[in-house]
N, C-alpha and C. Protein backbone atom coordinates (compact mmCIF):
# COMPACT_ATOMS: atom_id res chain seq x y z
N UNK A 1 0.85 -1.18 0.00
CA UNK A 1 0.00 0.00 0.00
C UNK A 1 0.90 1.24 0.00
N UNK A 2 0.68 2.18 -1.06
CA UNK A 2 1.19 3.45 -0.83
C UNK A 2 0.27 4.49 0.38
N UNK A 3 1.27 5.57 0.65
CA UNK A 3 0.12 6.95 1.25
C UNK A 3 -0.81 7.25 0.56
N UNK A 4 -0.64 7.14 -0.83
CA UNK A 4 -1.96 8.53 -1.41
C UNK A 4 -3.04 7.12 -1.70
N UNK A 5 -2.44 6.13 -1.37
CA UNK A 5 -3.99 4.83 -1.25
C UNK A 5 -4.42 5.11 0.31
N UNK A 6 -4.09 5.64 0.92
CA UNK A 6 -4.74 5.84 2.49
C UNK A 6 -6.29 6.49 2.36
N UNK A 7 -6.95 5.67 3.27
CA UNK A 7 -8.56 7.18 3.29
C UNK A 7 -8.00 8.18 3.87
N UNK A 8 -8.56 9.28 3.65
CA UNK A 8 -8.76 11.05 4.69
C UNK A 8 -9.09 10.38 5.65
N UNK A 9 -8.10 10.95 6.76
CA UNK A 9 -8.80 11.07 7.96
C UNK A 9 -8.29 9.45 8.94
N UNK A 10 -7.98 8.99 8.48
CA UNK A 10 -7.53 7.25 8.82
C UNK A 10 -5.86 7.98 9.80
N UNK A 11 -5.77 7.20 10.64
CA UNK A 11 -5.05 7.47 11.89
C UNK A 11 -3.76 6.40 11.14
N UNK A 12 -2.65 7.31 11.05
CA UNK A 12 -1.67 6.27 10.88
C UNK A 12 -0.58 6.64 11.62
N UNK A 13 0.38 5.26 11.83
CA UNK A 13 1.27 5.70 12.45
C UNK A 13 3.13 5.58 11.18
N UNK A 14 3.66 6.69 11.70
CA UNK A 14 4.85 6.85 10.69
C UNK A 14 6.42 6.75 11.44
N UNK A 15 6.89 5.42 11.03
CA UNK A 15 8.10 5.33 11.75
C UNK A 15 8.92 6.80 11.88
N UNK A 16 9.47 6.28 12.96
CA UNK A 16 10.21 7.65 13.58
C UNK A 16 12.03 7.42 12.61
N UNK A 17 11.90 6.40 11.89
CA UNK A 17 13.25 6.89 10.88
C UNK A 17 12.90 7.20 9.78
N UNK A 18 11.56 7.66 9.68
CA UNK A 18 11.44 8.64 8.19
C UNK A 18 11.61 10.19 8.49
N UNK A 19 11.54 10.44 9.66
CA UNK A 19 11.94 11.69 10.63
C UNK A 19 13.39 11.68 10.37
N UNK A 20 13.49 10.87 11.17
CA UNK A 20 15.41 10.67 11.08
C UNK A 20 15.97 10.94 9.95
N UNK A 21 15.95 10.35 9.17
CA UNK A 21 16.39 10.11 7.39
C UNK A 21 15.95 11.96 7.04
N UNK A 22 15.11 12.20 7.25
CA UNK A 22 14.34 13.58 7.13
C UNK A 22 15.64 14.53 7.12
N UNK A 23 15.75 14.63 8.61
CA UNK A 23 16.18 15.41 9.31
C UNK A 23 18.15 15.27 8.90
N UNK A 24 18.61 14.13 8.67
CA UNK A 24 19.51 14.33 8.33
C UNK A 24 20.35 14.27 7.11
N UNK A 25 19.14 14.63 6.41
CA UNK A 25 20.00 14.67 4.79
C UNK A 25 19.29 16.24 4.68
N UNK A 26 18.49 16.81 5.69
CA UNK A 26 18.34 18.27 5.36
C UNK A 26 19.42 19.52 5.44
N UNK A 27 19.76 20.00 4.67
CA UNK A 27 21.56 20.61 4.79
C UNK A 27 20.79 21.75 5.48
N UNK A 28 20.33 22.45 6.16
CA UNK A 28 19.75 23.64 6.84
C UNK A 28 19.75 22.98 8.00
N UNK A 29 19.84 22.40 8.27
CA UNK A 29 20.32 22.04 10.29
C UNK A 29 21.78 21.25 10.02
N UNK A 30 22.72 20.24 9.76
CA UNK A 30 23.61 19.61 9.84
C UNK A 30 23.77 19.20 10.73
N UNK A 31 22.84 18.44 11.43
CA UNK A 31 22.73 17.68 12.69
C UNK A 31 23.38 16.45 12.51
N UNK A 32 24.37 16.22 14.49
CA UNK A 32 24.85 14.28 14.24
C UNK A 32 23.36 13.83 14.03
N UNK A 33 23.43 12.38 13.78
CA UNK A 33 22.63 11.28 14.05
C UNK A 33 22.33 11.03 15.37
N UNK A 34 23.03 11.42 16.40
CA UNK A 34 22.35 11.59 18.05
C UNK A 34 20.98 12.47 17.39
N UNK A 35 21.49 14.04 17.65
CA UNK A 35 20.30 15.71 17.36
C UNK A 35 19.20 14.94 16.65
N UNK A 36 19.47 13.98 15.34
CA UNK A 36 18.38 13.95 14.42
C UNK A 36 17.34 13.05 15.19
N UNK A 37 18.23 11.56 15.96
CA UNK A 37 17.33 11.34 16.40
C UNK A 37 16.42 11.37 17.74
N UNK A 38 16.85 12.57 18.62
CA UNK A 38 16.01 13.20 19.32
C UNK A 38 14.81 13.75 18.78
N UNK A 39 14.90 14.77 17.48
CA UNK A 39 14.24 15.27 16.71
C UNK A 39 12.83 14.54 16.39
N UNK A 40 13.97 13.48 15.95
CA UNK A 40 12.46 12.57 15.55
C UNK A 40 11.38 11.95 16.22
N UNK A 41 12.14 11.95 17.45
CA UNK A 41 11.25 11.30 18.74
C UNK A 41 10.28 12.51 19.16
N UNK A 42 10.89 13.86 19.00
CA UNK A 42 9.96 15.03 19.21
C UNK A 42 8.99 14.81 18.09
N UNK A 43 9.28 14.74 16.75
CA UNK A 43 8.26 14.66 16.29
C UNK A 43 7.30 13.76 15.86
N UNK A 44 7.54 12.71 16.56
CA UNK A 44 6.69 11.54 16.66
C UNK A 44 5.97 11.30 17.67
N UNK A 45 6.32 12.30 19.01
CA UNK A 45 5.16 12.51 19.72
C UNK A 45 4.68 14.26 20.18
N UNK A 46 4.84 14.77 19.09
CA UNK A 46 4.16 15.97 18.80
C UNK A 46 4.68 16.70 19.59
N UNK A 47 5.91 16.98 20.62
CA UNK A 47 6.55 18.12 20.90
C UNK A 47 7.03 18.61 19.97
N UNK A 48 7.40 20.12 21.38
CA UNK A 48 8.07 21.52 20.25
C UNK A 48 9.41 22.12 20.91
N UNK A 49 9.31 21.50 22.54
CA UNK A 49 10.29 22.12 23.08
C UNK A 49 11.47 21.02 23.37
N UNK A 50 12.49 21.24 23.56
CA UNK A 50 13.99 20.64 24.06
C UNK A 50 14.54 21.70 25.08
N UNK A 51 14.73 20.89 26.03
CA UNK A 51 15.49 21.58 27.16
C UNK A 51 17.18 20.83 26.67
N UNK A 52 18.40 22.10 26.64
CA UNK A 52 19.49 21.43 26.29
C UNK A 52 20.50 22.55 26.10
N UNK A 53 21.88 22.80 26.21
CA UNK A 53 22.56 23.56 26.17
C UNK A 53 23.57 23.27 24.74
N UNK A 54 22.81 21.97 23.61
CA UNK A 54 23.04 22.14 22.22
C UNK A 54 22.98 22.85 21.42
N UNK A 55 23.55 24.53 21.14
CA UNK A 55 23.29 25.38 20.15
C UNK A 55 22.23 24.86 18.99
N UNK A 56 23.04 23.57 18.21
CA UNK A 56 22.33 22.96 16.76
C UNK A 56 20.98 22.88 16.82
N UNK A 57 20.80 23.01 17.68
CA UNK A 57 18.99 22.88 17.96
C UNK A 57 18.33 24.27 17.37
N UNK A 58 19.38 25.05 17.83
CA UNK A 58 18.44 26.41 17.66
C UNK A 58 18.30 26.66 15.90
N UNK A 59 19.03 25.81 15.39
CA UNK A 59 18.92 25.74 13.57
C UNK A 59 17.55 25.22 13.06
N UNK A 60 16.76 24.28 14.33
CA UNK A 60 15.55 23.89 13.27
C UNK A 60 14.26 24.36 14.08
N UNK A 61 14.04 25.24 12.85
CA UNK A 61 12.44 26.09 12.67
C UNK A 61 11.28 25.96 13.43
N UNK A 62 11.36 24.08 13.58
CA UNK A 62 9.85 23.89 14.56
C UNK A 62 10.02 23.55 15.82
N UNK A 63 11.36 23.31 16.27
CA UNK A 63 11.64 23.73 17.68
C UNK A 63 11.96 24.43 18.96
N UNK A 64 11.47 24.75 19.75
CA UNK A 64 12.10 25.53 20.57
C UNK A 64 13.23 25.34 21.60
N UNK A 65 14.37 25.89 21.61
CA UNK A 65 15.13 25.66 22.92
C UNK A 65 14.23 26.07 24.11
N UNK A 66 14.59 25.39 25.36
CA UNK A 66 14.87 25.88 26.56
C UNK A 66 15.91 25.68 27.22
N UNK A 67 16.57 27.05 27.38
CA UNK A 67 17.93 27.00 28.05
C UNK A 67 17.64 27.18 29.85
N UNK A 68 18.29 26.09 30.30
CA UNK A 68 18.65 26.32 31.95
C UNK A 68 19.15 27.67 32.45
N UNK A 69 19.26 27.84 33.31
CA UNK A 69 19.32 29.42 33.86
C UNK A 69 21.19 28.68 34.72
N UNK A 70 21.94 29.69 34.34
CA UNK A 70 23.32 28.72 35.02
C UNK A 70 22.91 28.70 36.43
N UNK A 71 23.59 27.62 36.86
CA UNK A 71 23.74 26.99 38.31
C UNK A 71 22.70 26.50 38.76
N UNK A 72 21.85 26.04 37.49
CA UNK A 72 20.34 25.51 38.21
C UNK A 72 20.32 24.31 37.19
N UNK A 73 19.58 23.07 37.69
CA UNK A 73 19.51 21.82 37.20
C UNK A 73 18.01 21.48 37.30
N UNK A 74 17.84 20.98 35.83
CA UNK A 74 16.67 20.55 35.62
C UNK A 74 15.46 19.61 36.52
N UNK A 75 16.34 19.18 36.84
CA UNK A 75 15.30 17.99 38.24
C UNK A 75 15.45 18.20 39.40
């Protein structure tokens, strides 16, 4: 079965290495294969934010950083 044989509206689910693969052959971020596949895990369950002191993050469009405040830890 291809996609465009899918009905409208039918709930599917899309491996998280078509994200991956996505994300790292896109030359506008140049993310490792770690970054991409965080990425993909964000977008396989519909986040937007990353908490992380990884600059490369701040390269892709549909995410947001959140940066820690120094001398303070997340948990």
């Amino acid at each position: 079965m291809r996609v465009s044989e899918l009905s409208e509206g039918g709930e599917v689910f899309v491996d998280a290495n078509i994200y991956l693969f996505n994300a790292l052959d896109d030359p506008r971020y140049g993310l490792l294969p770690s970054d991409s596949f965080h990425l993909a895990t964000m977008k396989e369950l519909e986040m937007k934010f990353i908490v992380t002191d990884d600059a490369d993050f701040k390269r892709v469009d549909w995410a947001a950083v959140v940066e820690l405040e120094e001398g303070k830890t997340f948990f």
